[in-house]
C-alpha atoms as a PDB file:
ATOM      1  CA  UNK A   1      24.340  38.950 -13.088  1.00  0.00           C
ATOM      2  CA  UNK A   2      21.999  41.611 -14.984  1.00  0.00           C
ATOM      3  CA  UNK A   3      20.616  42.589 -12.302  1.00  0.00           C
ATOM      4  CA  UNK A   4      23.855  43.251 -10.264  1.00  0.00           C
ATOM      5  CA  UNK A   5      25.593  45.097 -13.492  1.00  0.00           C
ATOM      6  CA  UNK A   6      22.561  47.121 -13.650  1.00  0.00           C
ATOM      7  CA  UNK A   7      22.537  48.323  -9.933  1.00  0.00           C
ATOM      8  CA  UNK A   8      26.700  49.101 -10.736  1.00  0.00           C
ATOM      9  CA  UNK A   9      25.525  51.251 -13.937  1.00  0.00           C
ATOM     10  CA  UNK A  10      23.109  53.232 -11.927  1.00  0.00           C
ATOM     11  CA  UNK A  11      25.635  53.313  -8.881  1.00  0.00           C
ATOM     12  CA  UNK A  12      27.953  54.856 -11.823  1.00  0.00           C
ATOM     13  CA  UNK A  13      25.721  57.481 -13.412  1.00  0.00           C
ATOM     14  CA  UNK A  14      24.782  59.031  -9.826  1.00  0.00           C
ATOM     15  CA  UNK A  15      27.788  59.165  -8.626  1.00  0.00           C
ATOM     16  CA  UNK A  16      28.534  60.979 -11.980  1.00  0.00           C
ATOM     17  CA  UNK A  17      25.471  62.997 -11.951  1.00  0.00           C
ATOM     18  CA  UNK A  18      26.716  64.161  -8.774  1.00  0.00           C
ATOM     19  CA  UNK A  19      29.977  64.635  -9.368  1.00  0.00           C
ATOM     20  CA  UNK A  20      29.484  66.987 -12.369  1.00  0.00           C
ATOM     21  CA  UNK A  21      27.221  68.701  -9.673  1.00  0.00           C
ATOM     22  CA  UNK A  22      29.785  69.516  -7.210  1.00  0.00           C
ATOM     23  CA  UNK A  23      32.204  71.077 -10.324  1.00  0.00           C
ATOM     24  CA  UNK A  24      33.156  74.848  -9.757  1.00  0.00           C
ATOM     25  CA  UNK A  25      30.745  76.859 -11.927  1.00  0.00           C
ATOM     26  CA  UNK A  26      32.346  79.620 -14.491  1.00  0.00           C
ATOM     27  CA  UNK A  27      30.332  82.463 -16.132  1.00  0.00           C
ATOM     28  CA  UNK A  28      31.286  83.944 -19.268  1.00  0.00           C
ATOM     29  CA  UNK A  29      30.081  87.470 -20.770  1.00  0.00           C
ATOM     30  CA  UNK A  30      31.451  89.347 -23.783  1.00  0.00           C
ATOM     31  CA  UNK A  31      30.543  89.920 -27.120  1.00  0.00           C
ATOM     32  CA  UNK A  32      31.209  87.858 -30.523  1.00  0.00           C
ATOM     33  CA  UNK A  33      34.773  87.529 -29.746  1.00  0.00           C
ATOM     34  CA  UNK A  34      33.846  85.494 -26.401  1.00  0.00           C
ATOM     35  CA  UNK A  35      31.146  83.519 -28.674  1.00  0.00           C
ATOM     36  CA  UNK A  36      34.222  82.265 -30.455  1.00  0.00           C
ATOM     37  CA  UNK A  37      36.810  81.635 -27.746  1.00  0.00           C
ATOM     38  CA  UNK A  38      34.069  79.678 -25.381  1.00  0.00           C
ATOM     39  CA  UNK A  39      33.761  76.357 -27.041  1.00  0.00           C
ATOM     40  CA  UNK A  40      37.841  76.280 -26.414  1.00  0.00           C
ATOM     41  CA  UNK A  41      37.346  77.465 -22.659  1.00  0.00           C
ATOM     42  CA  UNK A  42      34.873  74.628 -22.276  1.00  0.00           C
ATOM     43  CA  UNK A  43      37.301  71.647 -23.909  1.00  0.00           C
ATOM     44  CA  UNK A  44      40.168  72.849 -22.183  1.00  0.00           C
ATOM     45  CA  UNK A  45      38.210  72.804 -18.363  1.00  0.00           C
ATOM     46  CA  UNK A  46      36.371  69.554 -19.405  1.00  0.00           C
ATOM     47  CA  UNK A  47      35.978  67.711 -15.946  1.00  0.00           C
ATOM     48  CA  UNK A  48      37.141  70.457 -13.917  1.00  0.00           C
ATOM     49  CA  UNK A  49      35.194  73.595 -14.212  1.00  0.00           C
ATOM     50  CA  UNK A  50      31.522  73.634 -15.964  1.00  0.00           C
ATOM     51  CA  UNK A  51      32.007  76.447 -18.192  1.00  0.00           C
ATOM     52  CA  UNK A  52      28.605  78.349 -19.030  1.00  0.00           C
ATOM     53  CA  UNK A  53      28.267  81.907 -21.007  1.00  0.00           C
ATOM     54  CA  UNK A  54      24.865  83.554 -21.532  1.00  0.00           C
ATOM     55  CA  UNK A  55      22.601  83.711 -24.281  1.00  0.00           C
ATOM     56  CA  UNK A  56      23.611  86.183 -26.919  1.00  0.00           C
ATOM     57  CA  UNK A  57      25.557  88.779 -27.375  1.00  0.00           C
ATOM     58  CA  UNK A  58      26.636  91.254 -24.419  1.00  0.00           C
ATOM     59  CA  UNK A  59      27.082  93.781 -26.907  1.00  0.00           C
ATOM     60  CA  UNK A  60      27.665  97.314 -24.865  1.00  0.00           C
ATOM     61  CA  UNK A  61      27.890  98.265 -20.978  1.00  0.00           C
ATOM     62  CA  UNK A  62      24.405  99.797 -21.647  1.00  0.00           C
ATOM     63  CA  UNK A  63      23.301  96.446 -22.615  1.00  0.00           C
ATOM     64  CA  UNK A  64      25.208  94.807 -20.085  1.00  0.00           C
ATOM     65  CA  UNK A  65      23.481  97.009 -17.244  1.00  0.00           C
ATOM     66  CA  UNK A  66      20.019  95.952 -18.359  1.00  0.00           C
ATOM     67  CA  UNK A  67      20.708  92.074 -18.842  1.00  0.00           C
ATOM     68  CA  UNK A  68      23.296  91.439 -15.995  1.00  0.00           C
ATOM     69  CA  UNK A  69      20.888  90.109 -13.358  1.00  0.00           C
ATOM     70  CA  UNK A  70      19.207  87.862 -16.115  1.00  0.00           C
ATOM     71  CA  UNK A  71      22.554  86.540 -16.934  1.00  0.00           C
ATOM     72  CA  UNK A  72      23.414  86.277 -13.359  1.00  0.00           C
ATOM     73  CA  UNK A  73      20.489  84.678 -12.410  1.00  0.00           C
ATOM     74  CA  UNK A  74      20.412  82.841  -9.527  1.00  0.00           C
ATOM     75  CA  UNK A  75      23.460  80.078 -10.083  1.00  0.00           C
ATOM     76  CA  UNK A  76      26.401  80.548  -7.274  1.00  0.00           C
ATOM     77  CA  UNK A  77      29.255  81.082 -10.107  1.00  0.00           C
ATOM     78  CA  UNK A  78      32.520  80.670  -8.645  1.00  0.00           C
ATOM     79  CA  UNK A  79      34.068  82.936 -11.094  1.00  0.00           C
ATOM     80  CA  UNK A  80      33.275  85.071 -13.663  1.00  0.00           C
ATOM     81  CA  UNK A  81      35.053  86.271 -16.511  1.00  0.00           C
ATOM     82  CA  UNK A  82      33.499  88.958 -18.317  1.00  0.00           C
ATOM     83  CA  UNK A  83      34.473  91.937 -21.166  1.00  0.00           C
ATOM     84  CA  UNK A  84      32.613  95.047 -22.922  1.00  0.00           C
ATOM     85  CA  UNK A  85      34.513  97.189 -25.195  1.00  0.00           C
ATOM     86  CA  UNK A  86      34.106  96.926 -29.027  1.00  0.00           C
ATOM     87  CA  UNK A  87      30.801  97.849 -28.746  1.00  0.00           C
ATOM     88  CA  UNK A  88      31.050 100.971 -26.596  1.00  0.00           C
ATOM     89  CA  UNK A  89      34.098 102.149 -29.040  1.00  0.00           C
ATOM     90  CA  UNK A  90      31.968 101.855 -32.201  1.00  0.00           C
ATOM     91  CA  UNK A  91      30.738 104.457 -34.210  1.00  0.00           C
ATOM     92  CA  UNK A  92      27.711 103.788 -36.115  1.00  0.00           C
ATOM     93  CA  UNK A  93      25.830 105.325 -39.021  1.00  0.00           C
ATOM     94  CA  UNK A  94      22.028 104.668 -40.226  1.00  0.00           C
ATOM     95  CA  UNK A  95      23.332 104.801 -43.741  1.00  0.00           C
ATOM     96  CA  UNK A  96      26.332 103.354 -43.767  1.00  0.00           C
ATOM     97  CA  UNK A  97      26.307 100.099 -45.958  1.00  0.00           C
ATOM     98  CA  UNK A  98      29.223  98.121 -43.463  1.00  0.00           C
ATOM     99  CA  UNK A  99      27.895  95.125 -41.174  1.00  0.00           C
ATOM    100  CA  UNK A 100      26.315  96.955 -38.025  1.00  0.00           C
ATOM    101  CA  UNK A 101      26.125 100.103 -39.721  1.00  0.00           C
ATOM    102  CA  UNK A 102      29.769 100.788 -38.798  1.00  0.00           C
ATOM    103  CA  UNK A 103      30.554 103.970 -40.152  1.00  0.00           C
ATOM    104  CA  UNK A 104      33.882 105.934 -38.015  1.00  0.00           C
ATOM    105  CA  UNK A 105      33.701 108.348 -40.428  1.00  0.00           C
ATOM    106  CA  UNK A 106      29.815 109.702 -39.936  1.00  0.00           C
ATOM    107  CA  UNK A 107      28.758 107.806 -37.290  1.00  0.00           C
ATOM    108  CA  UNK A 108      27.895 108.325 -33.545  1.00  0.00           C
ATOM    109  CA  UNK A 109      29.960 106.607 -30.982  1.00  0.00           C
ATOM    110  CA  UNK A 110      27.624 103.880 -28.855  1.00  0.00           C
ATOM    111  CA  UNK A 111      29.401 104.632 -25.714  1.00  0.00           C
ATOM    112  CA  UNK A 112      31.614 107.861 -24.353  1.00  0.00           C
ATOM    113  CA  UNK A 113      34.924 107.196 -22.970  1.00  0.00           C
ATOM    114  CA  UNK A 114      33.867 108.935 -19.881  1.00  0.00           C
ATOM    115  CA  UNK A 115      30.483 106.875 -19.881  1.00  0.00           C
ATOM    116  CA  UNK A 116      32.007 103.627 -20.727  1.00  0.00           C
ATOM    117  CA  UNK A 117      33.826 104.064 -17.536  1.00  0.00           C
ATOM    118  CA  UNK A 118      31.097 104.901 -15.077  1.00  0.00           C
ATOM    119  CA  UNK A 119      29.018 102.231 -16.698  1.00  0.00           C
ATOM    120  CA  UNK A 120      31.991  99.873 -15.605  1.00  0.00           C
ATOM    121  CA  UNK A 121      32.232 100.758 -12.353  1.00  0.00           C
ATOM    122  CA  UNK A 122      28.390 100.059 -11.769  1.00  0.00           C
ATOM    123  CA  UNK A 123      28.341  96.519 -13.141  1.00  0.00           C
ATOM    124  CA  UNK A 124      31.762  95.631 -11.488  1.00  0.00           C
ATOM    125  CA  UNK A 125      30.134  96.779  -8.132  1.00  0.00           C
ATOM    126  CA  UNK A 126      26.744  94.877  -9.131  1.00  0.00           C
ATOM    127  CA  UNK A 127      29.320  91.424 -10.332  1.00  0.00           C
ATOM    128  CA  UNK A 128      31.110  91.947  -7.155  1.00  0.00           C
ATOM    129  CA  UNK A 129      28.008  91.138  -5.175  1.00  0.00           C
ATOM    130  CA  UNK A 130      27.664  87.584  -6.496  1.00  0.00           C
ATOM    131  CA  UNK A 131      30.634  86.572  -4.177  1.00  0.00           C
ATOM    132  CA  UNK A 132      32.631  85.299  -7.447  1.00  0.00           C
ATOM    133  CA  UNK A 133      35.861  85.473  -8.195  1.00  0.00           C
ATOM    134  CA  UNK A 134      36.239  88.217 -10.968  1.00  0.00           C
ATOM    135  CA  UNK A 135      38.035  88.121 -14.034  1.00  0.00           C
ATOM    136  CA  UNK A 136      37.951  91.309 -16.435  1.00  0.00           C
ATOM    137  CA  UNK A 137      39.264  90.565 -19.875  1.00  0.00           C
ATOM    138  CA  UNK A 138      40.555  93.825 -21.513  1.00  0.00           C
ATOM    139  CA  UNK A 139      38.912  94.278 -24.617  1.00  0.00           C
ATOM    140  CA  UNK A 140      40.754  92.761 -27.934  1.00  0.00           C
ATOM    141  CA  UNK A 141      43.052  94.582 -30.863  1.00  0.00           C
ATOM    142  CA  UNK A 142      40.829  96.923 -33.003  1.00  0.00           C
ATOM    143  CA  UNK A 143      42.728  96.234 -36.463  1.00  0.00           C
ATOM    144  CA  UNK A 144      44.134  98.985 -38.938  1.00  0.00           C
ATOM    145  CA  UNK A 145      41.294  99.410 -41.549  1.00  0.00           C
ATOM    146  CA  UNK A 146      38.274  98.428 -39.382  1.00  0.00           C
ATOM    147  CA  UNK A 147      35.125 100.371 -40.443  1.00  0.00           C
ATOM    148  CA  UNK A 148      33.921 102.024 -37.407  1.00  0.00           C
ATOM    149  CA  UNK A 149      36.530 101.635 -34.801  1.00  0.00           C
ATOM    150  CA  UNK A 150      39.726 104.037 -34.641  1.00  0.00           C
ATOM    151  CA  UNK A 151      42.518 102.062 -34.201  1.00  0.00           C
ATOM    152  CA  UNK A 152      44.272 103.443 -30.513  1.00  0.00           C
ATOM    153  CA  UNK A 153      40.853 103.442 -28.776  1.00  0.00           C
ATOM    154  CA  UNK A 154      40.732  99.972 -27.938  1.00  0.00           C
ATOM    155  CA  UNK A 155      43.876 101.027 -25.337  1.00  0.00           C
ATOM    156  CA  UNK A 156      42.130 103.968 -24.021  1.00  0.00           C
ATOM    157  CA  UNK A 157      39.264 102.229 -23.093  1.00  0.00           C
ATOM    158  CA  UNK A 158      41.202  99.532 -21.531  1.00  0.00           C
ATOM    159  CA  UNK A 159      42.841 102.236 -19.555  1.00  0.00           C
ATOM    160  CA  UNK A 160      39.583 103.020 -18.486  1.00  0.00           C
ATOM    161  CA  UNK A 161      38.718  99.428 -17.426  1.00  0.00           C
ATOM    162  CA  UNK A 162      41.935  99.273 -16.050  1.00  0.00           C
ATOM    163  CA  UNK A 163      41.359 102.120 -13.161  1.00  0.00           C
ATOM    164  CA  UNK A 164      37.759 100.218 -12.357  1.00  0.00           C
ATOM    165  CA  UNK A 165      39.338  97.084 -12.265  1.00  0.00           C
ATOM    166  CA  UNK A 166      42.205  98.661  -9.582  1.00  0.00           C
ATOM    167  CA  UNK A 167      39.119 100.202  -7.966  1.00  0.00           C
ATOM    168  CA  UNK A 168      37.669  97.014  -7.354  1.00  0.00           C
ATOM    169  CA  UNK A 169      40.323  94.688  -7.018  1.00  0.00           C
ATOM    170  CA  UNK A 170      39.209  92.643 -10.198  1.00  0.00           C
ATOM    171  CA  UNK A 171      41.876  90.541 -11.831  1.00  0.00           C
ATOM    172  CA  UNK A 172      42.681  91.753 -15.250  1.00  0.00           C
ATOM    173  CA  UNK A 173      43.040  88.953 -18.232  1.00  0.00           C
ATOM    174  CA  UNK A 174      44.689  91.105 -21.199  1.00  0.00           C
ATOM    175  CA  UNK A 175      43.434  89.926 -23.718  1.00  0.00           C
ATOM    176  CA  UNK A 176      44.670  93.496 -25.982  1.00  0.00           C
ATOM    177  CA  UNK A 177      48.294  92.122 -25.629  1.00  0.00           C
ATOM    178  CA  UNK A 178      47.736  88.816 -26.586  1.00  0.00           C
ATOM    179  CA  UNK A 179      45.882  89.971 -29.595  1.00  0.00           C
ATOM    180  CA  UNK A 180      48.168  92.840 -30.326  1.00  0.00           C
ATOM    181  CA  UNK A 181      50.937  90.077 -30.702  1.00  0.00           C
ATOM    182  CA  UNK A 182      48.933  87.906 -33.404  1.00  0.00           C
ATOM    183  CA  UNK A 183      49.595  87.920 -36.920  1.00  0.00           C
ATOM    184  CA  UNK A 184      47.105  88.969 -39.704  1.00  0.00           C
ATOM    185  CA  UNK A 185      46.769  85.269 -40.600  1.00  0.00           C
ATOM    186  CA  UNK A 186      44.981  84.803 -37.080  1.00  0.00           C
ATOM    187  CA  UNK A 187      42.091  87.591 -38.131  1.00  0.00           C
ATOM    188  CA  UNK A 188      39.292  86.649 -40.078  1.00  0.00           C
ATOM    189  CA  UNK A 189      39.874  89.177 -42.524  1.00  0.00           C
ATOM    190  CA  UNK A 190      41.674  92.602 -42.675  1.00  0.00           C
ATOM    191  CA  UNK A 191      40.309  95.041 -40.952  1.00  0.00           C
ATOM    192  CA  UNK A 192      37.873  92.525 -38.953  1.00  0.00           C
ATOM    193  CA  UNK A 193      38.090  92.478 -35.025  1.00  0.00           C
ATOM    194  CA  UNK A 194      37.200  89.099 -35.151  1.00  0.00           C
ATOM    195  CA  UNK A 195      39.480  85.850 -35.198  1.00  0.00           C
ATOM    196  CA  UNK A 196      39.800  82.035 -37.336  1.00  0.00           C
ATOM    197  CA  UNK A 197      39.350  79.136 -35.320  1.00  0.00           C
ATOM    198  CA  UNK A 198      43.079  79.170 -34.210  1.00  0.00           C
ATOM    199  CA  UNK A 199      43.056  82.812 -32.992  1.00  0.00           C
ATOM    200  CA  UNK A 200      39.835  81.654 -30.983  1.00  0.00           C
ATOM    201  CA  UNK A 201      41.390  78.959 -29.385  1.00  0.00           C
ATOM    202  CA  UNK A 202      44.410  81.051 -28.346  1.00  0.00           C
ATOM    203  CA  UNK A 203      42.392  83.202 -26.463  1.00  0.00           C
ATOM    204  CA  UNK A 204      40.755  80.261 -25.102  1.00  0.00           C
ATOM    205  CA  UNK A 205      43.514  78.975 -23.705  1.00  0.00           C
ATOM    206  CA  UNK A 206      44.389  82.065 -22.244  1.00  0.00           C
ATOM    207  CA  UNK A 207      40.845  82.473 -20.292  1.00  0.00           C
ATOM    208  CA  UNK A 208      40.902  79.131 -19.251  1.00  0.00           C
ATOM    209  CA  UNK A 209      44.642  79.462 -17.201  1.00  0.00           C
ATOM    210  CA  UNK A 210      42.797  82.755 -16.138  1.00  0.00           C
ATOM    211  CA  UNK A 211      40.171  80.650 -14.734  1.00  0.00           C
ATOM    212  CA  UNK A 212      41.905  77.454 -13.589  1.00  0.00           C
ATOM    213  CA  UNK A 213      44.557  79.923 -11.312  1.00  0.00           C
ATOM    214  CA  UNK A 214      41.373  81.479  -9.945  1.00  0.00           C
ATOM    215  CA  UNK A 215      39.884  78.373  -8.788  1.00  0.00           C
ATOM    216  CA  UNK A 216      43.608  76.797  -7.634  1.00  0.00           C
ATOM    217  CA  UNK A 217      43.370  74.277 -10.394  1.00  0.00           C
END
């Protein structure tokens, strides 16, 4: 009798093994706000997609240009759902005394409008090569009273994004409007792009409906 519920347990956990093998593979990149909405992408796929985002934070398109292929790597991803933005639209300042020496006042801007664009257009052309299905998620609300980011810019650089994205025939996941619609209690703090667990998991759920139409779900 041991021996014959043994040979059913390891019947079970191959058959398991290989059915979380065959599950559609998703790819997440963004920044901090995709570090918080992943765990919520991953419970609401549970069973159906494996849900994997890289190491770190994808910070800016330059960034994203010389880490894409390591992200990439060599896993077939069936989709992809990926974001720059906050980044590029920062201005920063070696003196300023705000997290990330944010500083819109003194500071340089990490990425031109007119760069943040061209930058786009390479790595959707270099994404579009893995054969996934693409998903760009415009980049989230920039809040009145954040430090280095000028409140407005976070739409023109979606614009932006939004003319590669037509370019390319990438599926846009908007992300800005959702955000826009949230109420300061969602926000960590004023003036702080960044979200409390229930904002997160908003904008979970949203990626993960992005994801499940992609894949026919």
């Amino acid at each position: 009798m041991k021996k014959k519920v043994g040979l059913l347990l390891s019947f079970w956990l191959l058959s398991s093994s290989l059915w979380a093998k065959d599950l559609p593979k998703a790819l997440l990149i963004g920044d901090s706000i995709s570090i918080g909405y992943t765990p919520h992408v991953v419970a609401a796929l549970k069973g159906q997609v494996e849900v994997i985002r890289h190491r770190g934070n994808a910070q800016h398109t330059g960034t994203g240009l010389k880490m894409l292929d390591r992200w990439v790597g060599k896993t077939q991803w069936d989709v992809i759902h990926f974001n720059w933005g906050l980044w590029d639209l920062c201005y920063r300042h070696p003196q300023s005394k705000s997290q990330g020496g944010r500083d819109k006042a003194r500071g340089t801007l990490t990425t031109s409008l007119e760069q943040y664009e061209k930058n786009l257009d390479e790595l959707a052309s270099r994404l579009k090569k893995t054969k996934a299905k693409l998903i760009w998620a415009h980049t989230s609300t920039v809040p009145e009273g954040e430090a280095g980011r000028k409140v407005g810019d976070d739409d023109k650089y979606n614009e932006a994004a939004a003319r590669v994205m037509k370019k390319h025939g990438i599926e846009i996941n908007d992300l800005n409007t959702l955000t826009d619609s949230f109420p300061v209690e969602l926000f960590t703090a004023p003036g702080n792009v960044h979200f409390k667990t229930e904002g997160s998991k908003e904008l979970g759920q949203a990626v993960a409906v992005k994801i499940a139409e992609a894949l026919d779900l």
